[in-house]
Protein backbone atom coordinates (compact mmCIF):
# COMPACT_ATOMS: atom_id res chain seq x y z
CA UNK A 1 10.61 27.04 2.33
CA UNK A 2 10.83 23.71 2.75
CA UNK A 3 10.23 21.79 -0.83
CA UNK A 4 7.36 19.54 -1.29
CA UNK A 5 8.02 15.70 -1.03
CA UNK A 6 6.35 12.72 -2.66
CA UNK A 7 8.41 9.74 -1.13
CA UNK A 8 7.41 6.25 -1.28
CA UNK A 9 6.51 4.95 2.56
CA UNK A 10 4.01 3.84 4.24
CA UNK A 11 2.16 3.71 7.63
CA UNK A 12 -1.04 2.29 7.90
CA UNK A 13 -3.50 1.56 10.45
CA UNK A 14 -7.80 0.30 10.88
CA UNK A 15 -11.16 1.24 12.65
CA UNK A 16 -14.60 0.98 12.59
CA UNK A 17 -17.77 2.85 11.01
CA UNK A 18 -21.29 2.68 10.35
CA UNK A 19 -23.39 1.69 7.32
CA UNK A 20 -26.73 2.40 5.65
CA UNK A 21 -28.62 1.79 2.31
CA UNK A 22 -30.10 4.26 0.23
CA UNK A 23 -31.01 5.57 -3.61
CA UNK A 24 -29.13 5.57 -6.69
CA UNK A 25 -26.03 7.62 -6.57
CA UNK A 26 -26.49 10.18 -9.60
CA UNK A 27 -24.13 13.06 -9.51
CA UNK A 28 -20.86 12.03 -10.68
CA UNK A 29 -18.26 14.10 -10.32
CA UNK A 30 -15.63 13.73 -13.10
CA UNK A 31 -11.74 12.97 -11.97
CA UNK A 32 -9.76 16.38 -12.08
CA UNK A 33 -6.02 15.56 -13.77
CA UNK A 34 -2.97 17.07 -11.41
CA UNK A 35 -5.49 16.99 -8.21
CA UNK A 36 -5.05 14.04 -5.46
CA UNK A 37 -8.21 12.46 -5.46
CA UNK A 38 -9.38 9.07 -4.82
CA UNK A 39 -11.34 7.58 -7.87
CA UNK A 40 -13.63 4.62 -8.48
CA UNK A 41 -12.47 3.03 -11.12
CA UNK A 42 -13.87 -0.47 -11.05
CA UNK A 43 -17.29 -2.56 -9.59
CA UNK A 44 -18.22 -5.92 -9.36
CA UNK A 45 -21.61 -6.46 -8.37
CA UNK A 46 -23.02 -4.43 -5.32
CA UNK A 47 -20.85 -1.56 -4.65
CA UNK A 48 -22.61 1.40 -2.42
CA UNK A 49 -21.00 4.81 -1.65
CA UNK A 50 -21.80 7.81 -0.08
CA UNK A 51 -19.76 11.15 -0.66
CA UNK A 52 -20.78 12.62 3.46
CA UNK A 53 -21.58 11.18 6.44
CA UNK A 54 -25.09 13.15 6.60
CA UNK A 55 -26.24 10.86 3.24
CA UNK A 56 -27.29 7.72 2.42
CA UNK A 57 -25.83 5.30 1.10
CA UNK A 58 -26.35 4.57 -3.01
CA UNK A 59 -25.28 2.42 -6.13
CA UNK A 60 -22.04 3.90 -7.59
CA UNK A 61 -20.58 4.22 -10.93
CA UNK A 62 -17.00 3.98 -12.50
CA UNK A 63 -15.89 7.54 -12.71
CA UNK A 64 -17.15 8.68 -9.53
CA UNK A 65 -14.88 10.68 -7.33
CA UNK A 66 -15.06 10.29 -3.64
CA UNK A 67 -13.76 13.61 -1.47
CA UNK A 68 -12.67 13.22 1.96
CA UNK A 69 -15.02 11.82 4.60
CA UNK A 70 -16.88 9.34 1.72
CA UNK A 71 -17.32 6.05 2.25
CA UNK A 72 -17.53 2.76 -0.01
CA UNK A 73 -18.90 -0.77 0.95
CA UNK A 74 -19.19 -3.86 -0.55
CA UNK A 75 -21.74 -6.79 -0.49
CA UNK A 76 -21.62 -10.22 -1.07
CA UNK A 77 -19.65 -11.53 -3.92
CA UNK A 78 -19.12 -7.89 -4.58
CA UNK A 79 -15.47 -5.87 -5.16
CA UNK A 80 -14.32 -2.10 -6.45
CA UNK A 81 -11.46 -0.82 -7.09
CA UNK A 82 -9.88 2.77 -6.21
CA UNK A 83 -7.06 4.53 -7.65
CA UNK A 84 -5.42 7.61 -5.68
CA UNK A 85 -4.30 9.92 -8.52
CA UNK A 86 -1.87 11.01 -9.81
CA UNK A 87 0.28 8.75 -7.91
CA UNK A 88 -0.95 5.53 -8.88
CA UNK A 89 -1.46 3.51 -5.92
CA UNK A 90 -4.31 1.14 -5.94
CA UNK A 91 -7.15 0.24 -3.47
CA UNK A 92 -9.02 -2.81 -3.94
CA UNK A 93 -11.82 -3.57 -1.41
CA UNK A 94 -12.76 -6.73 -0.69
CA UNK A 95 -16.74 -8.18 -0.60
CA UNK A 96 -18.39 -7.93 2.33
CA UNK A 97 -16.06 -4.58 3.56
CA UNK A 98 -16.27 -0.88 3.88
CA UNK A 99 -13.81 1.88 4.44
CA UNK A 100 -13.35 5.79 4.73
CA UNK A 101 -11.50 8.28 2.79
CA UNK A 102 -10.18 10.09 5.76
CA UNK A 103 -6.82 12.21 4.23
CA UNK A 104 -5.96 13.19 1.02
CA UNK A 105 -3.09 15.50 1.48
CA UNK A 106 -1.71 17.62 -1.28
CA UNK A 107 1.84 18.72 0.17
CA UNK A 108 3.28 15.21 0.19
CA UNK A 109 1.21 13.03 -1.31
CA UNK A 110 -0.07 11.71 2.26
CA UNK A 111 -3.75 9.56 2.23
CA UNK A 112 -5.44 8.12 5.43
CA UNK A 113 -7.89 5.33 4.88
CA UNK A 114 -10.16 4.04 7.75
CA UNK A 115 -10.95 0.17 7.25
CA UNK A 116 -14.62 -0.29 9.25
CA UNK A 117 -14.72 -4.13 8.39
CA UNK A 118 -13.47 -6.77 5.96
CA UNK A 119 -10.67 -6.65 3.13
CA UNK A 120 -8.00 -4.42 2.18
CA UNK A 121 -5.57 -4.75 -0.26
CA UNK A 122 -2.98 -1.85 -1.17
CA UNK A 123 -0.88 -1.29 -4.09
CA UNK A 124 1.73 0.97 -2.91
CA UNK A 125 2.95 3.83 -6.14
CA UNK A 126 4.61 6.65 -4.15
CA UNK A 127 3.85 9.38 -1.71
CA UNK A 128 2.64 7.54 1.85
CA UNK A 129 -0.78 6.13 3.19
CA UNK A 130 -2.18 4.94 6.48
CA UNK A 131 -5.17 3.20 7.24
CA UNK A 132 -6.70 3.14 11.13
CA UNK A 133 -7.94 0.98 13.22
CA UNK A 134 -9.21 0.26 16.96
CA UNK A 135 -7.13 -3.15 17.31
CA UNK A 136 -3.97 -1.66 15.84
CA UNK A 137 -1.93 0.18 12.93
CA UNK A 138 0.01 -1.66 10.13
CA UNK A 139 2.43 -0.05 7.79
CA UNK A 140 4.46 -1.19 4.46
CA UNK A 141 7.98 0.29 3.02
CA UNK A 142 7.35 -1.31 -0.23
CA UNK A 143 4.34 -2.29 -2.43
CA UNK A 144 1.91 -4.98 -1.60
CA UNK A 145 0.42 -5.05 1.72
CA UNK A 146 -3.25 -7.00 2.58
CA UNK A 147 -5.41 -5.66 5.44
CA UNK A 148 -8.36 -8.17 6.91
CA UNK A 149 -10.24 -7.24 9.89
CA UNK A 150 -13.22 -8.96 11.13
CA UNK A 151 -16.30 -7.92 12.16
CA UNK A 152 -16.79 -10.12 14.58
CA UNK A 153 -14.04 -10.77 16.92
CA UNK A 154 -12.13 -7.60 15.60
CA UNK A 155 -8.94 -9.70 14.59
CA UNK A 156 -6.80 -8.00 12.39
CA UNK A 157 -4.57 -9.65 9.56
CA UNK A 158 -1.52 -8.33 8.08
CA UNK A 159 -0.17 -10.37 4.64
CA UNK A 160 2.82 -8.47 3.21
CA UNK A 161 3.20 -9.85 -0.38
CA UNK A 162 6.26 -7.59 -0.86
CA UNK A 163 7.89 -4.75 0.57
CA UNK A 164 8.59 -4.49 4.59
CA UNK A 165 5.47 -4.36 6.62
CA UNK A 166 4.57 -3.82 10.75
CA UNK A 167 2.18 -4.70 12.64
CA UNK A 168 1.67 -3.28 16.03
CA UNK A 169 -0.16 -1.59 18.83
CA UNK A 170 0.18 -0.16 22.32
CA UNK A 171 0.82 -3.78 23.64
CA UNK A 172 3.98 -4.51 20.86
CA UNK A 173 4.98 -4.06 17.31
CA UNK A 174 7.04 -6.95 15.05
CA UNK A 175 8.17 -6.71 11.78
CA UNK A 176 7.65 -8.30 8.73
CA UNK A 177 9.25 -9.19 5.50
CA UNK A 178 7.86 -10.35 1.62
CA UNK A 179 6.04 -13.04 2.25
CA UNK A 180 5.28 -13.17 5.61
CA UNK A 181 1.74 -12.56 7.84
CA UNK A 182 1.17 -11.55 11.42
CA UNK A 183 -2.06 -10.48 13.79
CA UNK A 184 -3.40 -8.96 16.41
CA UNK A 185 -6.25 -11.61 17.49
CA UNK A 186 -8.60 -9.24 18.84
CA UNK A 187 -8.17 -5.17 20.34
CA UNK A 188 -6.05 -5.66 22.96
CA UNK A 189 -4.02 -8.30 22.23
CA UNK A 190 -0.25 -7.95 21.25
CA UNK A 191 0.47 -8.63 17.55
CA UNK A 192 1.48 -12.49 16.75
CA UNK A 193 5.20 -13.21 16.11
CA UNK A 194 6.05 -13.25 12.26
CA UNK A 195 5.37 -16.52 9.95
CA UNK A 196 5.23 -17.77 6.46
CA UNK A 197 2.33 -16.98 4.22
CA UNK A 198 0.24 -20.15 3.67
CA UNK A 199 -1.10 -21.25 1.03
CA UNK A 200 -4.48 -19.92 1.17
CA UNK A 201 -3.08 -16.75 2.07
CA UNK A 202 -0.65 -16.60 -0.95
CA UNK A 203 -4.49 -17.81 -2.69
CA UNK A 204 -5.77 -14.70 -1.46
CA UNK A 205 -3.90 -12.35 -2.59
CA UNK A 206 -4.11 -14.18 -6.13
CA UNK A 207 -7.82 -13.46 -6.21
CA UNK A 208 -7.75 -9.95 -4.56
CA UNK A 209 -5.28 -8.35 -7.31
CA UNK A 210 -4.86 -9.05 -10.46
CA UNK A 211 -1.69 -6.54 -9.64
CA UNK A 212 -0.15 -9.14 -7.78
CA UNK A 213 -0.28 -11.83 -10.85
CA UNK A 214 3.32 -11.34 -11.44
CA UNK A 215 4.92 -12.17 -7.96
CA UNK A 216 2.89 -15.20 -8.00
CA UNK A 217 3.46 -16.79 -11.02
CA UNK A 218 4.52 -20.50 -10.66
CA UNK A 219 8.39 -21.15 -10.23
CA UNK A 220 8.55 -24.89 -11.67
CA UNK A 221 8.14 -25.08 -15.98
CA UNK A 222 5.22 -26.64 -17.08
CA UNK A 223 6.07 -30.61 -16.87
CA UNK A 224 7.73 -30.69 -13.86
CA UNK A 225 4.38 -32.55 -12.35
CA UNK A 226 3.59 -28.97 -10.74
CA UNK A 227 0.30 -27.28 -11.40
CA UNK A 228 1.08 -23.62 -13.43
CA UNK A 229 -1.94 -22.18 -12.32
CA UNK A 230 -0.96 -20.94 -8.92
CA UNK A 231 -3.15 -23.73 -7.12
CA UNK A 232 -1.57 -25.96 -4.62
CA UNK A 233 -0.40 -29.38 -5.77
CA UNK A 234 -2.72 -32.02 -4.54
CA UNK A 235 -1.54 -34.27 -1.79
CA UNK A 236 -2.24 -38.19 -0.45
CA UNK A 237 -4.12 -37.61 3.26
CA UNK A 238 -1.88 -36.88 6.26
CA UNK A 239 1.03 -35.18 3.52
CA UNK A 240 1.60 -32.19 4.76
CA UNK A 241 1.86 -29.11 1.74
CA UNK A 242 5.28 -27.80 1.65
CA UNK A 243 4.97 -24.10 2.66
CA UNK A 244 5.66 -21.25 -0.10
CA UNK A 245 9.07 -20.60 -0.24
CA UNK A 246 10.61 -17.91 2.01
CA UNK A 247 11.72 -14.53 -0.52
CA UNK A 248 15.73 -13.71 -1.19
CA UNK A 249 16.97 -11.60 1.91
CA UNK A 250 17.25 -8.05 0.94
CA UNK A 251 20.72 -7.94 1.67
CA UNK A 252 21.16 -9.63 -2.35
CA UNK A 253 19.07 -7.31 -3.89
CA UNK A 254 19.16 -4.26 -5.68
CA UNK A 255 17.20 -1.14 -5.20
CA UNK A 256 16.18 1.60 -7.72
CA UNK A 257 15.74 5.70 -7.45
CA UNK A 258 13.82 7.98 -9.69
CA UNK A 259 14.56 11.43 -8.45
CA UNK A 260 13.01 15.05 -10.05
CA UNK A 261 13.83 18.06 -9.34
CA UNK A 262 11.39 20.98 -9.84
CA UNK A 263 12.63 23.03 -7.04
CA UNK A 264 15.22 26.23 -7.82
CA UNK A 265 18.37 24.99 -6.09
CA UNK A 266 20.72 22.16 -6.49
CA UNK A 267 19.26 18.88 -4.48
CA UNK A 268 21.58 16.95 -2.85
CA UNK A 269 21.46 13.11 -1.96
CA UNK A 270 23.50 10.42 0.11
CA UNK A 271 22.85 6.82 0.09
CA UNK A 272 25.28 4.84 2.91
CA UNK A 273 24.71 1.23 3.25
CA UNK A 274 27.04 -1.40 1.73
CA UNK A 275 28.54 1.40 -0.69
CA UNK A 276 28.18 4.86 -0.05
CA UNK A 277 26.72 7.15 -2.79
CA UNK A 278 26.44 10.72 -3.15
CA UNK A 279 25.28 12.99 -5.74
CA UNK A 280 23.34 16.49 -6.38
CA UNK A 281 20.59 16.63 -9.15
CA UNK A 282 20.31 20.53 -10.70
CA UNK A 283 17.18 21.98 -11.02
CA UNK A 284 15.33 20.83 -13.18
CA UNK A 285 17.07 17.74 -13.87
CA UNK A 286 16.34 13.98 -12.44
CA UNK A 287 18.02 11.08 -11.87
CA UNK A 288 17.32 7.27 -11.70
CA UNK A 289 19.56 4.18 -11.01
CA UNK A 290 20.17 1.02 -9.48
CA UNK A 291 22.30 1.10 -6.07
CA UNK A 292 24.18 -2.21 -5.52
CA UNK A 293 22.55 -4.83 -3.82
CA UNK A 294 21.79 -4.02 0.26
CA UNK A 295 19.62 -1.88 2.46
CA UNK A 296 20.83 1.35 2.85
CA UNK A 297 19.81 4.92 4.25
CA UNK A 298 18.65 7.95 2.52
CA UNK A 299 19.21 11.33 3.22
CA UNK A 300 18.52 14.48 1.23
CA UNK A 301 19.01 18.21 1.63
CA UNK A 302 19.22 21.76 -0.03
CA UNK A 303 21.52 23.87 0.91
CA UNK A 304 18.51 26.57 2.02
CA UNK A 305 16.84 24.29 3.57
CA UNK A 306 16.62 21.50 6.00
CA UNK A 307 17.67 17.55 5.90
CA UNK A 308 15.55 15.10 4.99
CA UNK A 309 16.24 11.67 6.14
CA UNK A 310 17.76 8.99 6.82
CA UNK A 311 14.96 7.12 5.27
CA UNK A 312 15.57 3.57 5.25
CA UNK A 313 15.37 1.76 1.89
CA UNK A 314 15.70 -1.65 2.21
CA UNK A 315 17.29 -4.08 -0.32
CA UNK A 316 14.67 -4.56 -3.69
CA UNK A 317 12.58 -1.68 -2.67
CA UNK A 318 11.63 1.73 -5.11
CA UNK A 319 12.23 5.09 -3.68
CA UNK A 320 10.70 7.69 -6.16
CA UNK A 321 10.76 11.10 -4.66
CA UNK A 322 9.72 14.81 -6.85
CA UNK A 323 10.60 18.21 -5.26
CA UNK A 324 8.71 20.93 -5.50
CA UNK A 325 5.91 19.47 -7.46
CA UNK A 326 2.86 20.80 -9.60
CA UNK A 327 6.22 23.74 -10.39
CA UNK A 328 5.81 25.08 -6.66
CA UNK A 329 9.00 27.43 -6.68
CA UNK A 330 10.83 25.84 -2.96
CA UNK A 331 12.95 25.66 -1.24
């Protein structure tokens, strides 16, 4: 049997669905500990919700758990927040937006999302997620990735505050790194060529996720004639604002691994990049560690079972990864 997987990557994608108002939602259903589930854990303002297609829409509370095939929207000046447990990752819906639960897979820790209109922003913590769309699929290996889609022209925005992100469709697909943005103008339409985050971009993100606080925090010391508040620094007319500046290439940074095994057989690993690594973890054992700065390619096996891999994990990314989990006997 093969063992069960819960490895950090991501494909996402976005598409569109209806909306409609309706009474107070009332039956809460409290969050279940061990069991992947999506989970509202925050509101600002007007934030509707309804748990089947074949209801209406209604207020929701904090707490509420929504299965697959519920929906959430936003109105104006409005946000939530969702939390996919137990993995951690972290949904935050934008005002004026709506979006499906479509997957919630136990095996590996898989989720599908469907984006109908508006904002998306992701907080990648393990297993994988993908979110669909009619204009075109965008995926992340790595944490932060921002999702806008319009309702009008059906233009759709990909902002990849870390991590390594795509953007494509049937017409192409690029590739983008921490900090960069790319879109597909309308469905149809071949993904733009990679460029810098601007400004406002960099602003939205700011505003979206308090999560994202920390990779935006001013470089320049307080003093320095820089503002420390993340706002741009003002400018005379016609001075063009220096763009953000471009991350380290991944080739100087370090990754990290957190590896459990829960599984009954000895789990063996190879990393091959700048250094080659190799090592087994016994049952019941883990391991965690820093490889040396680089991308490199992941591979894992049992010796009763089949090869996982290679899995790229680029240079400053996280690869966490339990086998077996919830004490499922595998392989």
């Amino acid at each position: 049997m093969s063992p069960k997987r819960n490895i950090a990557s991501l494909i996402l994608s976005v598409s569109i669905l209806l909306t409609a108002c309706g009474p107070a939602q009332t039956d809460v259903e409290p969050a279940k500990p061990g069991t992947r589930q999506a989970v509202l854990t925050e509101t600002l303002n007007d934030v509707r919700t309804r748990l089947a297609p074949d209801v209406e829409f209604a207020p929701a509370s904090e707490g509420l758990v929504l299965p697959v095939g519920s929906q959430a929207q936003t109105g104006e000046d409005s946000r939530a927040r969702f939390d996919l447990q137990p993995d951690g990752t972290i949904v935050r819906l934008g005002p004026n937006s709506s979006f499906e639960v479509a997957a919630l897979d136990e095996k590996d820790a898989f989720s599908r999302l469907k984006l109908a209109f508006g904002e998306l922003w992701i907080i990648l913590n393990g297993g994988a997620l993908e979110v669909e769309s009619g204009s075109g699929q965008a995926g992340v290996r790595g944490s932060y990735l921002g999702l806008i889609l319009s309702p009008d022209s059906g233009s759709l925005k990909a902002l990849c505050l870390e991590g390594f992100c795509t953007l494509a469709n049937a017409l192409g697909a690029v590739e983008l790194t921490s900090g960069q943005a790319a879109e597909i103008p309308a469905p149809g339409q071949p993904p733009s060529a990679p460029r810098p985050m601007s400004a406002d971009e960099f602003r939205q993100w700011r505003e979206a996720s308090p999560e994202a606080d920390s990779l935006l925090r001013p470089q320049n010391p307080p003093g320095t004639g820089e503002p420390t508040d993340g706002s741009p620094r003002p400018v005379e007319t016609g001075t063009p604002v220096n763009p953000p500046p471009q991350p380290p290439d991944s080739s100087s940074l370090s990754s990290t691994y957190n590896l459990e095994n829960t599984c009954q057989e000895v789990w063996h690993w190879k990393f091959e990049g700048p250094t080659t690594i190799e090592f087994d973890v016994a049952p019941g054992e883990s391991a965690s560690g820093t490889l040396p700065p680089g991308d490199y390619n992941a591979t894992d096996w049992f010796d009763n079972g089949p090869s996982h891999g290679p899995n790229f994990l680029p240079g400053g990314g996280r690869l966490e990864v339990t086998s077996c989990p919830e004490g499922s006997n595998g392989p």
